[in-house]
Protein backbone atom coordinates (compact mmCIF):
# COMPACT_ATOMS: atom_id res chain seq x y z
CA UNK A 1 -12.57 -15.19 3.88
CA UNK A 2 -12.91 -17.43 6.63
CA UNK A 3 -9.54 -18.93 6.40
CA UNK A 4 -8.00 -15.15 6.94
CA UNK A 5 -10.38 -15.12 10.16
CA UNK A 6 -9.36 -18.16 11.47
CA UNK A 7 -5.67 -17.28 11.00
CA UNK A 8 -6.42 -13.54 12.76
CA UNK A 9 -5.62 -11.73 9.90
CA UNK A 10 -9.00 -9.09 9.98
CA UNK A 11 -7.84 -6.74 7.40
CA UNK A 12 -7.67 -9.25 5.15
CA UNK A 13 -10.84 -11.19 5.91
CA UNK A 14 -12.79 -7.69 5.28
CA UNK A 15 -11.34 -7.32 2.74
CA UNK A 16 -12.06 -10.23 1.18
CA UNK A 17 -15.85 -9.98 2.85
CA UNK A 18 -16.69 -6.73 1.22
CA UNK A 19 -16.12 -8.29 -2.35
CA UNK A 20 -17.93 -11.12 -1.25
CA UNK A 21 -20.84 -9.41 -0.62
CA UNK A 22 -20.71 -6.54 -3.40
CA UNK A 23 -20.42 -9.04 -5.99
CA UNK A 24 -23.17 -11.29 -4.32
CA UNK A 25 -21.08 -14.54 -4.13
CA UNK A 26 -22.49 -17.70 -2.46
CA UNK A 27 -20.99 -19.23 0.35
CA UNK A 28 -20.75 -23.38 0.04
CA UNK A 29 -23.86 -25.23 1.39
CA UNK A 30 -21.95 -26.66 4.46
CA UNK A 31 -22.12 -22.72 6.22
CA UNK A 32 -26.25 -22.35 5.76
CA UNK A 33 -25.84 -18.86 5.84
CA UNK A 34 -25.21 -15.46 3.34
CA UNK A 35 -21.95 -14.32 3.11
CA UNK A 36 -22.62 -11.09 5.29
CA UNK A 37 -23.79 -13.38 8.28
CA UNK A 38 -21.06 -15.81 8.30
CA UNK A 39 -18.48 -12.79 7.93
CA UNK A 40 -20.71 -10.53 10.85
CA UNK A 41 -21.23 -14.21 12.99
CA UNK A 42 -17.07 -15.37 12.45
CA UNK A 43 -15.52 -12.04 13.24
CA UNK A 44 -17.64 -11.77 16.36
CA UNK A 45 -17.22 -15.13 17.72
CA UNK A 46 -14.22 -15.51 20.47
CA UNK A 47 -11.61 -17.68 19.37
């Protein structure tokens, strides 16, 4: 999910974020934050 941020490619970053957080995955304990923040808090962020 982040990766496809980071590369620009939004579609598939959503895409990726809405199974993310309907199925209630985790995100690794280096982001700190649920999935729907760090998807909301990356896609908002300027590059």
């Amino acid at each position: 999910m982040v990766w496809a941020i980071d590369c620009g490619d939004l579609p598939l970053a959503l895409r990726i974020g809405a199974y993310v957080v309907r199925h209630n995955l985790i995100m690794p304990d280096n982001f700190g934050r649920t999935a729907a923040t760090v998807l909301t808090e990356e896609i908002c962020n300027p590059y």
